[in-house]
PDB file of N, CA and C in Angstrom:
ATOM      1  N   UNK A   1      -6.993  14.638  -4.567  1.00  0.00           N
ATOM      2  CA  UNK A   1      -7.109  14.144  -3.208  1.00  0.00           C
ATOM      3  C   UNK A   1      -6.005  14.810  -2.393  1.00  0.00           C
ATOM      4  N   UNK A   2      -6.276  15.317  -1.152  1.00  0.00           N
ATOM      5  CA  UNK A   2      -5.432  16.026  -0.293  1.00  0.00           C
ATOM      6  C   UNK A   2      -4.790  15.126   0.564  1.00  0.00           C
ATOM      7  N   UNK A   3      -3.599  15.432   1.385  1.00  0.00           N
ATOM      8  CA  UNK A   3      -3.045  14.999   1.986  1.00  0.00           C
ATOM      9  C   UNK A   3      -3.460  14.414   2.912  1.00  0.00           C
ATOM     10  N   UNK A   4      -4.307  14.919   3.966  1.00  0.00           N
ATOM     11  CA  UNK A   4      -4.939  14.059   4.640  1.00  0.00           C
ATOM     12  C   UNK A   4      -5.876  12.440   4.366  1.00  0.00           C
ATOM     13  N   UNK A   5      -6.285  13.171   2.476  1.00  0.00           N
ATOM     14  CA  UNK A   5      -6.650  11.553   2.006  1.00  0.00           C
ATOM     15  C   UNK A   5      -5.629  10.645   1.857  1.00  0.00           C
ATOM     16  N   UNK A   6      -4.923  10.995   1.363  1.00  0.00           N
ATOM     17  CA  UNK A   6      -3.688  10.161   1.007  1.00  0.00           C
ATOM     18  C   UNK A   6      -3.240   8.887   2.632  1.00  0.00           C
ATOM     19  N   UNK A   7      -3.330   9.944   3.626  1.00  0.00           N
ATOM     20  CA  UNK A   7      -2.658   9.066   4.498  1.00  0.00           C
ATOM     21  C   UNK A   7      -3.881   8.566   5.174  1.00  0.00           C
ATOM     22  N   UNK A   8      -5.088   8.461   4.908  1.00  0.00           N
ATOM     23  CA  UNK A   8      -6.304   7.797   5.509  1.00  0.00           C
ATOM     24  C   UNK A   8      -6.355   6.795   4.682  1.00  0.00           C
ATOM     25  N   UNK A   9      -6.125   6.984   3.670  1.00  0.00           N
ATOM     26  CA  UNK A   9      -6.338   5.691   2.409  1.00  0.00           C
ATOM     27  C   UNK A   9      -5.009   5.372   2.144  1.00  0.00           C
ATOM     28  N   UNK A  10      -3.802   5.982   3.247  1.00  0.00           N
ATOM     29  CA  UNK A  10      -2.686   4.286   2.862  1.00  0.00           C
ATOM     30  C   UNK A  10      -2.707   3.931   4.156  1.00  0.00           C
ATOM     31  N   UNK A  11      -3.154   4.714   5.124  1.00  0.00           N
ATOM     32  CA  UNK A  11      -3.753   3.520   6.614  1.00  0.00           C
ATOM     33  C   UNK A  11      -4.392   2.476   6.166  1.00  0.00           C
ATOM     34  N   UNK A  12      -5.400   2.890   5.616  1.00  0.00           N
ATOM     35  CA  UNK A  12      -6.588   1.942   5.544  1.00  0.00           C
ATOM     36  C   UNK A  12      -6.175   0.790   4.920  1.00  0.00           C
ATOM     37  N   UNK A  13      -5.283   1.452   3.840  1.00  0.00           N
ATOM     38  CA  UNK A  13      -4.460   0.146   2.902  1.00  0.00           C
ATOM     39  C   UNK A  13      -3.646  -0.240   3.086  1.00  0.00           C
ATOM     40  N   UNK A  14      -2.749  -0.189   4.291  1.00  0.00           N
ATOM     41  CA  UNK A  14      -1.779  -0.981   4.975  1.00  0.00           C
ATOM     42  C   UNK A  14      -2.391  -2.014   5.575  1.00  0.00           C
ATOM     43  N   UNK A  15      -3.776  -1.306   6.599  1.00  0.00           N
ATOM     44  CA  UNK A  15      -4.330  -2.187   7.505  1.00  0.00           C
ATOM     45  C   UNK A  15      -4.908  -3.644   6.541  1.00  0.00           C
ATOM     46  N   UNK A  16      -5.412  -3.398   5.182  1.00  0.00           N
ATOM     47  CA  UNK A  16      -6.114  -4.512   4.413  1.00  0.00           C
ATOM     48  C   UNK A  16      -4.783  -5.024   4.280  1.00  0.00           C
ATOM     49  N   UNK A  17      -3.990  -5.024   3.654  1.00  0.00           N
ATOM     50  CA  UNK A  17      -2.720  -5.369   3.385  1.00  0.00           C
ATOM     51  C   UNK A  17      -2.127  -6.597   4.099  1.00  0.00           C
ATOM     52  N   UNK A  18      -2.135  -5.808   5.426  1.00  0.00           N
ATOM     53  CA  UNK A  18      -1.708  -6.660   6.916  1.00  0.00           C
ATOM     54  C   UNK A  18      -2.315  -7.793   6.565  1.00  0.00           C
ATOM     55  N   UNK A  19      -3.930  -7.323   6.758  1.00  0.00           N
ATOM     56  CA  UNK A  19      -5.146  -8.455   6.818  1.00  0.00           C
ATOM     57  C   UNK A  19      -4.716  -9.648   6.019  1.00  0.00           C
ATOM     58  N   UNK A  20      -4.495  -8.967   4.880  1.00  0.00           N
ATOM     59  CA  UNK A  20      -4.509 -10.013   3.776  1.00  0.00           C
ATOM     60  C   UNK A  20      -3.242 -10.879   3.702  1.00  0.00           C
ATOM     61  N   UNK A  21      -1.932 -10.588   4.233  1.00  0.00           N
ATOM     62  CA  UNK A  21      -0.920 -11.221   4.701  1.00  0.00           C
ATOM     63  C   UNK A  21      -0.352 -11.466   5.819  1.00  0.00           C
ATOM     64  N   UNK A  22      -1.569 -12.215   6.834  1.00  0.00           N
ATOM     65  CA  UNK A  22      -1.196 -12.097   8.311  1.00  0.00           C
ATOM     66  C   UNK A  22       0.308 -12.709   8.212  1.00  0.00           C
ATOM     67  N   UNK A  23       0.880 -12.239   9.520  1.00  0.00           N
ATOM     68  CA  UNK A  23       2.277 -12.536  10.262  1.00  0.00           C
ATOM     69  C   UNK A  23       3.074 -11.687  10.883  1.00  0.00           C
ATOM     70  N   UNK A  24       3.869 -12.260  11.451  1.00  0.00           N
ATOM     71  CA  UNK A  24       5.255 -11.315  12.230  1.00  0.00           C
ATOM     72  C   UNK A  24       5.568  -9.901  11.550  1.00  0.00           C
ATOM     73  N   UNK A  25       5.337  -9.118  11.964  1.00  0.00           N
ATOM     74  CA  UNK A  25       5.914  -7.653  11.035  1.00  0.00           C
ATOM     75  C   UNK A  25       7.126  -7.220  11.929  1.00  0.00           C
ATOM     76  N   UNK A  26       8.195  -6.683  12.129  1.00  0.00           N
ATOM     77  CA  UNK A  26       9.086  -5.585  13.390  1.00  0.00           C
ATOM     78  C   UNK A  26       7.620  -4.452  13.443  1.00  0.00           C
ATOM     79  N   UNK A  27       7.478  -4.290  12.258  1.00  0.00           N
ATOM     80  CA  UNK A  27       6.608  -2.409  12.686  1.00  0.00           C
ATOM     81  C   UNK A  27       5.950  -2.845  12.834  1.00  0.00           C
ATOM     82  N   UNK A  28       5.282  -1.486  13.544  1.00  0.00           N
ATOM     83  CA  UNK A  28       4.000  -1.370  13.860  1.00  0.00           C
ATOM     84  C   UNK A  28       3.187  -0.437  13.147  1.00  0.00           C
ATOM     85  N   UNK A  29       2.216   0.445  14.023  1.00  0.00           N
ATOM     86  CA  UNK A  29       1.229   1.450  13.200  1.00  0.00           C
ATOM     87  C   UNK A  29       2.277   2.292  12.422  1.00  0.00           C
ATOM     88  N   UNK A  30       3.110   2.927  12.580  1.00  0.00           N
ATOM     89  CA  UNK A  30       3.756   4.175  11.686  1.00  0.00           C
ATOM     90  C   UNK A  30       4.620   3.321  10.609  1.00  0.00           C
ATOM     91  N   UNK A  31       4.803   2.034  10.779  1.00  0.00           N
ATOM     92  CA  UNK A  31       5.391   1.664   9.731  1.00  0.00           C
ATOM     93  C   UNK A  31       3.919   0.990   8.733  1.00  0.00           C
ATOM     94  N   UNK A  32       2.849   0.436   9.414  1.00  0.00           N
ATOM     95  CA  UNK A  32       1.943   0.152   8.482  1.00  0.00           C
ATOM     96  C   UNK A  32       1.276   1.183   7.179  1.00  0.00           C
ATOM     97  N   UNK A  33       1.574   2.411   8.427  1.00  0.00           N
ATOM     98  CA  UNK A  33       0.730   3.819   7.293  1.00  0.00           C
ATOM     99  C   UNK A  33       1.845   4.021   6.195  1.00  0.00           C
ATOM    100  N   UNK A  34       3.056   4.052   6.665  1.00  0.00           N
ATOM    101  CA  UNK A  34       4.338   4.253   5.881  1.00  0.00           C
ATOM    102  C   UNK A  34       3.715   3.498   4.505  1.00  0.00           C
ATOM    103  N   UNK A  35       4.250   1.966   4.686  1.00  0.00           N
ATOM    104  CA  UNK A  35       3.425   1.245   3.772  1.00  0.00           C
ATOM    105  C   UNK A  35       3.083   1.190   3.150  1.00  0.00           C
ATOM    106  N   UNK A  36       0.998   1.891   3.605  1.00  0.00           N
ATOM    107  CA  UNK A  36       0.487   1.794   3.018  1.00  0.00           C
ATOM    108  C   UNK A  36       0.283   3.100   2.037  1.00  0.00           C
ATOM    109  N   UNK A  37       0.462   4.083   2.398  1.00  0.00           N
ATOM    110  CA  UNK A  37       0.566   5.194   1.947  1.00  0.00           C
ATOM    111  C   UNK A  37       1.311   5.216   0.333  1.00  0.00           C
ATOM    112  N   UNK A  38       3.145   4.804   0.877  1.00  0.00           N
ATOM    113  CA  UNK A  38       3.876   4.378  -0.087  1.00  0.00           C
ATOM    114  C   UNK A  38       3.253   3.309  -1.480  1.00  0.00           C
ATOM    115  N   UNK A  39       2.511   2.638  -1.014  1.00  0.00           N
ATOM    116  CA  UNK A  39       1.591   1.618  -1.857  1.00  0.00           C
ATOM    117  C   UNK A  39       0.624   1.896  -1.915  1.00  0.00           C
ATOM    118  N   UNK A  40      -0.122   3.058  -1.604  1.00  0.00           N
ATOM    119  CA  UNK A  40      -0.941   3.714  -2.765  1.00  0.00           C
ATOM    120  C   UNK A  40      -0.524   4.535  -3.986  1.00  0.00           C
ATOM    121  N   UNK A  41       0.619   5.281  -3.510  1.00  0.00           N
ATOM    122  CA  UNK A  41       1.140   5.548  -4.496  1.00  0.00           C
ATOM    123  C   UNK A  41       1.636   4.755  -5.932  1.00  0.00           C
ATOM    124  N   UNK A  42       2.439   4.078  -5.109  1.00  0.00           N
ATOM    125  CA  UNK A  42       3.293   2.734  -6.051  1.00  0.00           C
ATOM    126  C   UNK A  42       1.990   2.529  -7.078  1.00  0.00           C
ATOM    127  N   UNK A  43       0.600   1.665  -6.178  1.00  0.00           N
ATOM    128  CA  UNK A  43      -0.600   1.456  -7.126  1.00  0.00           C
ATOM    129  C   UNK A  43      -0.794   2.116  -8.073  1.00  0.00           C
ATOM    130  N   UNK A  44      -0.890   3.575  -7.759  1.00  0.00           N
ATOM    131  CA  UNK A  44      -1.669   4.472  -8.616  1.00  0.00           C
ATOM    132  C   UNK A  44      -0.698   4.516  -9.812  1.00  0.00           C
ATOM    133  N   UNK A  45       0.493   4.623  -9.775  1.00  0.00           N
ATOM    134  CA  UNK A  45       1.865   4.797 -10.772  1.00  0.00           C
ATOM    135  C   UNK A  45       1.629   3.493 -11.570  1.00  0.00           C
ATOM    136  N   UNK A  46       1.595   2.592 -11.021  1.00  0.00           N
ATOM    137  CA  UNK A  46       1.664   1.242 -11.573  1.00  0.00           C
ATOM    138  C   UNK A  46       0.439   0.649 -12.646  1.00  0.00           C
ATOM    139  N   UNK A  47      -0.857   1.159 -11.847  1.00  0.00           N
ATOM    140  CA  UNK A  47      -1.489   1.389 -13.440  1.00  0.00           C
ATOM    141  C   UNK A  47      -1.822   1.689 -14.240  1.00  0.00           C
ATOM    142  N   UNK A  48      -0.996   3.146 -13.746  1.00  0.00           N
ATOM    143  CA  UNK A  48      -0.987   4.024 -14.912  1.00  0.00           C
ATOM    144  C   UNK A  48      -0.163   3.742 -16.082  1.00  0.00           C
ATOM    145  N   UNK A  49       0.414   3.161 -15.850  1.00  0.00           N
ATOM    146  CA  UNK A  49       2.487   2.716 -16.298  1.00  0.00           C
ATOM    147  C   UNK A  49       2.009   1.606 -17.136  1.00  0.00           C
ATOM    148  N   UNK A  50       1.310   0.541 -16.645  1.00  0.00           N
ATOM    149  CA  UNK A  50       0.765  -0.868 -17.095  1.00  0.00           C
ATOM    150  C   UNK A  50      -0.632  -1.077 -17.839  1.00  0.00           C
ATOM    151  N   UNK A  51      -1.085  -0.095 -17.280  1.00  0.00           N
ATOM    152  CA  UNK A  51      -2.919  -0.560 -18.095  1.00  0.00           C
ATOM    153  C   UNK A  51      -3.796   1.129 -18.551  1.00  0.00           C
ATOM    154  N   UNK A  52      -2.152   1.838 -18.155  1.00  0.00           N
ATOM    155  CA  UNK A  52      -2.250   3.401 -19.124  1.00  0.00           C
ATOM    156  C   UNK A  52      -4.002   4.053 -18.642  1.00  0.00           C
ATOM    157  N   UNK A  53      -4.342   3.893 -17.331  1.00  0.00           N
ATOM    158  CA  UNK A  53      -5.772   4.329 -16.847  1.00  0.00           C
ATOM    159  C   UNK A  53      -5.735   5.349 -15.414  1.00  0.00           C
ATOM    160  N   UNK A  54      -6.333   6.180 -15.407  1.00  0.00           N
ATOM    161  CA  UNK A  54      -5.787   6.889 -14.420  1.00  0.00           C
ATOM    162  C   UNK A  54      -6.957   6.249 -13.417  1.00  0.00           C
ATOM    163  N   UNK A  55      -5.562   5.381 -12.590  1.00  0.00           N
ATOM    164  CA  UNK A  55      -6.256   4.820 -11.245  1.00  0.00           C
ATOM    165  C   UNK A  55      -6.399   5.544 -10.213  1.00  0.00           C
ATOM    166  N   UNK A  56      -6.220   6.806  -9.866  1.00  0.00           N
ATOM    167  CA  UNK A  56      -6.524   7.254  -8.412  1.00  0.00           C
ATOM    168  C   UNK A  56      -7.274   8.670  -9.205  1.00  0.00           C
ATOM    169  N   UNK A  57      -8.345   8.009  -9.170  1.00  0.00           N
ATOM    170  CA  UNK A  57      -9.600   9.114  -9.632  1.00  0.00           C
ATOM    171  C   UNK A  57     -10.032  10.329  -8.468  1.00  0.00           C
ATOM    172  N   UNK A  58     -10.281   9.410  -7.051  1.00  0.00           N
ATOM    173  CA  UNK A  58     -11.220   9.641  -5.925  1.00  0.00           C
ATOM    174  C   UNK A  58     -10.793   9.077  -4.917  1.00  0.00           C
ATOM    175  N   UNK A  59     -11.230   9.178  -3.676  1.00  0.00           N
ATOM    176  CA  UNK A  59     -11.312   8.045  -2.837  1.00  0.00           C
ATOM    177  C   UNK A  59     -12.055   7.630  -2.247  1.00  0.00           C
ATOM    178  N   UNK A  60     -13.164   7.838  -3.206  1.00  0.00           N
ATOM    179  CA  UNK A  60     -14.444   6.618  -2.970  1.00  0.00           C
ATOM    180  C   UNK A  60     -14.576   5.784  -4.438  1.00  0.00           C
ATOM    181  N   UNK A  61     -13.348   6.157  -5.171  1.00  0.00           N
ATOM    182  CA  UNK A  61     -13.337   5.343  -6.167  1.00  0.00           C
ATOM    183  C   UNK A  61     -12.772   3.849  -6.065  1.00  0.00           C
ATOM    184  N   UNK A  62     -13.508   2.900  -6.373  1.00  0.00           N
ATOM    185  CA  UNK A  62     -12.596   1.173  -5.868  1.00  0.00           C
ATOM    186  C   UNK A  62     -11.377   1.287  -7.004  1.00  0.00           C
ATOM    187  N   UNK A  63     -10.904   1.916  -8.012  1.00  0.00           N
ATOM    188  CA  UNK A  63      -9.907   1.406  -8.722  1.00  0.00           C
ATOM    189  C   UNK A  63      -8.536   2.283  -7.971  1.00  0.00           C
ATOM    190  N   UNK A  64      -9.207   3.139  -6.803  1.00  0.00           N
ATOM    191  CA  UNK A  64      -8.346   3.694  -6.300  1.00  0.00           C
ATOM    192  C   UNK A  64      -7.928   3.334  -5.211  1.00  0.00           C
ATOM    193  N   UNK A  65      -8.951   2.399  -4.405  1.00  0.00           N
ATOM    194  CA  UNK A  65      -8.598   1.282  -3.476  1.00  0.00           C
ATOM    195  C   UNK A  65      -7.615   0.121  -3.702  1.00  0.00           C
ATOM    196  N   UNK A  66      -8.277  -0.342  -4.994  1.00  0.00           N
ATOM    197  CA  UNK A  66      -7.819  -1.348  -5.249  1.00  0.00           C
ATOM    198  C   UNK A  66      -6.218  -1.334  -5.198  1.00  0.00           C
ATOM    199  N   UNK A  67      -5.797  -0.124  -6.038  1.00  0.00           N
ATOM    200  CA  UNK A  67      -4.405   0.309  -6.824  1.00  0.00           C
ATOM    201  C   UNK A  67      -3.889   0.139  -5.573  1.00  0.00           C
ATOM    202  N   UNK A  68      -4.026   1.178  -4.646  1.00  0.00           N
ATOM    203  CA  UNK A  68      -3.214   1.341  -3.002  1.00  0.00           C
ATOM    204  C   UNK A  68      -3.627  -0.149  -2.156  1.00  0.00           C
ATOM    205  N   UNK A  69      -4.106  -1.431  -2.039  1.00  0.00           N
ATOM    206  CA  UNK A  69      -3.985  -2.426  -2.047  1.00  0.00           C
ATOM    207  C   UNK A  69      -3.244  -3.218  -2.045  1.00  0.00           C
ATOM    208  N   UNK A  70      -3.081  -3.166  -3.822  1.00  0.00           N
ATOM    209  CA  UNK A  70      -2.290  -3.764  -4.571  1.00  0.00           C
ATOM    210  C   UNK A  70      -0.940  -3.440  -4.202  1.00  0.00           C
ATOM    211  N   UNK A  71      -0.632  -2.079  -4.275  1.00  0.00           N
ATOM    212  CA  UNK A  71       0.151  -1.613  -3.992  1.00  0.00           C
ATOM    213  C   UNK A  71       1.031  -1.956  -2.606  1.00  0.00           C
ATOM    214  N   UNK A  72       0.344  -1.822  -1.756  1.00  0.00           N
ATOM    215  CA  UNK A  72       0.615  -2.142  -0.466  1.00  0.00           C
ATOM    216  C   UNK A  72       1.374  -3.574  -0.204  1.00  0.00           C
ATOM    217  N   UNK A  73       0.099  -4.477  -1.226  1.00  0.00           N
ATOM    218  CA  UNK A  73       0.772  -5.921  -0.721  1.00  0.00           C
ATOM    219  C   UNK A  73       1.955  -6.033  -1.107  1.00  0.00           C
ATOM    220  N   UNK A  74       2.237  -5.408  -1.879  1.00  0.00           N
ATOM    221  CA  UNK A  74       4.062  -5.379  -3.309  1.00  0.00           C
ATOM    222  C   UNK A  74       4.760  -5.143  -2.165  1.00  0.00           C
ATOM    223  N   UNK A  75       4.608  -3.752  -1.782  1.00  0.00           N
ATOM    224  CA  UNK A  75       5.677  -3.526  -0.882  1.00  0.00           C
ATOM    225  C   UNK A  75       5.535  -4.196   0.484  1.00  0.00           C
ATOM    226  N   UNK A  76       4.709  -4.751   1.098  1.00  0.00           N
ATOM    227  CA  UNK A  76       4.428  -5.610   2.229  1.00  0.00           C
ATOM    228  C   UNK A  76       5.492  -6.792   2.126  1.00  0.00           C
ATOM    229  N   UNK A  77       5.445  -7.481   0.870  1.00  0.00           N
ATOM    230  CA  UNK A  77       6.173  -8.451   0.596  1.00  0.00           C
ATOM    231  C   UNK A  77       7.723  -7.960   0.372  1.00  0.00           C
ATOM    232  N   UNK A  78       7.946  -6.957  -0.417  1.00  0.00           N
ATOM    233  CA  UNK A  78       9.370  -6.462  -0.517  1.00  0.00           C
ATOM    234  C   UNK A  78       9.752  -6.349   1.018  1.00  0.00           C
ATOM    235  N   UNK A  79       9.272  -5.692   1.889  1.00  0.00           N
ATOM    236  CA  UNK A  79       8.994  -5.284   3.405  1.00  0.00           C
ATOM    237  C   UNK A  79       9.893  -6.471   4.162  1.00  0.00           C
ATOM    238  N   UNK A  80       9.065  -7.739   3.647  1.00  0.00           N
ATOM    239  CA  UNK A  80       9.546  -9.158   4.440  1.00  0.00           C
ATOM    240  C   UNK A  80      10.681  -9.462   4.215  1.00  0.00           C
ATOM    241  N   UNK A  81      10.477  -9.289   2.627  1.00  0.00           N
ATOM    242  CA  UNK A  81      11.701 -10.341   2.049  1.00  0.00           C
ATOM    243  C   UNK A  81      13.280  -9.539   2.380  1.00  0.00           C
ATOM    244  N   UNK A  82      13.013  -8.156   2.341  1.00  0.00           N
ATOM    245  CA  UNK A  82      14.641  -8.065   3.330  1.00  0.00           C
ATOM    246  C   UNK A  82      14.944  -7.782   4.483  1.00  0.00           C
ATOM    247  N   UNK A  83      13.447  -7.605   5.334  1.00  0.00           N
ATOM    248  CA  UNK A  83      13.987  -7.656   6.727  1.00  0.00           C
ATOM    249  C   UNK A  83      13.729  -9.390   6.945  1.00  0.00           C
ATOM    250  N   UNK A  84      13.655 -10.206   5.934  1.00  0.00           N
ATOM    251  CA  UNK A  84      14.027 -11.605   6.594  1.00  0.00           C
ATOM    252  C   UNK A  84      15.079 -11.794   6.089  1.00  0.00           C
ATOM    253  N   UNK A  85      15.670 -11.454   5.164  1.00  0.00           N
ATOM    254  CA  UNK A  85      17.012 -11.695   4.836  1.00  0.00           C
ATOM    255  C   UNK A  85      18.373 -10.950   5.753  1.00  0.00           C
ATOM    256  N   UNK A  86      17.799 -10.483   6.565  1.00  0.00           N
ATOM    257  CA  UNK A  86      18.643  -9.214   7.457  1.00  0.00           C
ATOM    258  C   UNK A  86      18.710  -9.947   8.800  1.00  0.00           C
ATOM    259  N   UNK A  87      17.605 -10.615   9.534  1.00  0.00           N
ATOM    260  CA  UNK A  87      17.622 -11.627  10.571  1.00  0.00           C
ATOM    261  C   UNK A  87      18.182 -13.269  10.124  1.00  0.00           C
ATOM    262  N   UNK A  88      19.038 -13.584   8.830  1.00  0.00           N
ATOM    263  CA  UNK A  88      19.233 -14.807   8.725  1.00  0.00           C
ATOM    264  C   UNK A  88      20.303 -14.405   9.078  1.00  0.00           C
TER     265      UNK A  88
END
């Protein structure tokens, strides 16, 4: 998958991400792609690392969705938890 996939499918997977954990973010779009991008990666590493399967086949593959998802929400949540610890 080329570069341009990469950052269409960690848009896309920031934007589910968001979805899936509405609330307050500071960023916006360039930090969502950041994100999600970063957490497709993370995904793809992660189950490779954990369930030893090569998850980013394609990207019309769902285990390659899924991974950058997954991925996304990890760091979505890492995301919060120290820029809320940074505003206390």
């Amino acid at each position: 998958m080329g570069i341009i996939g990469w950052i269409l499918l960690g848009l896309l997977a920031g934007i589910i991400a968001k979805a899936l954990m509405p609330g307050r973010d500071p960023g916006g779009c360039i930090v969502t792609i950041l994100i999600g991008i970063a957490g497709a990666l993370l995904g793809g590493w992660l189950g490779k690392v954990i369930f030893d399967v090569e998850s980013v086949d394609g990207f019309f593959e769902l285990s390659t969705w899924i991974a950058a998802i997954v991925g996304s929400l990890i760091l979505l949540i890492i995301y919060r938890l120290v820029l809320g610890r940074r505003r206390s």
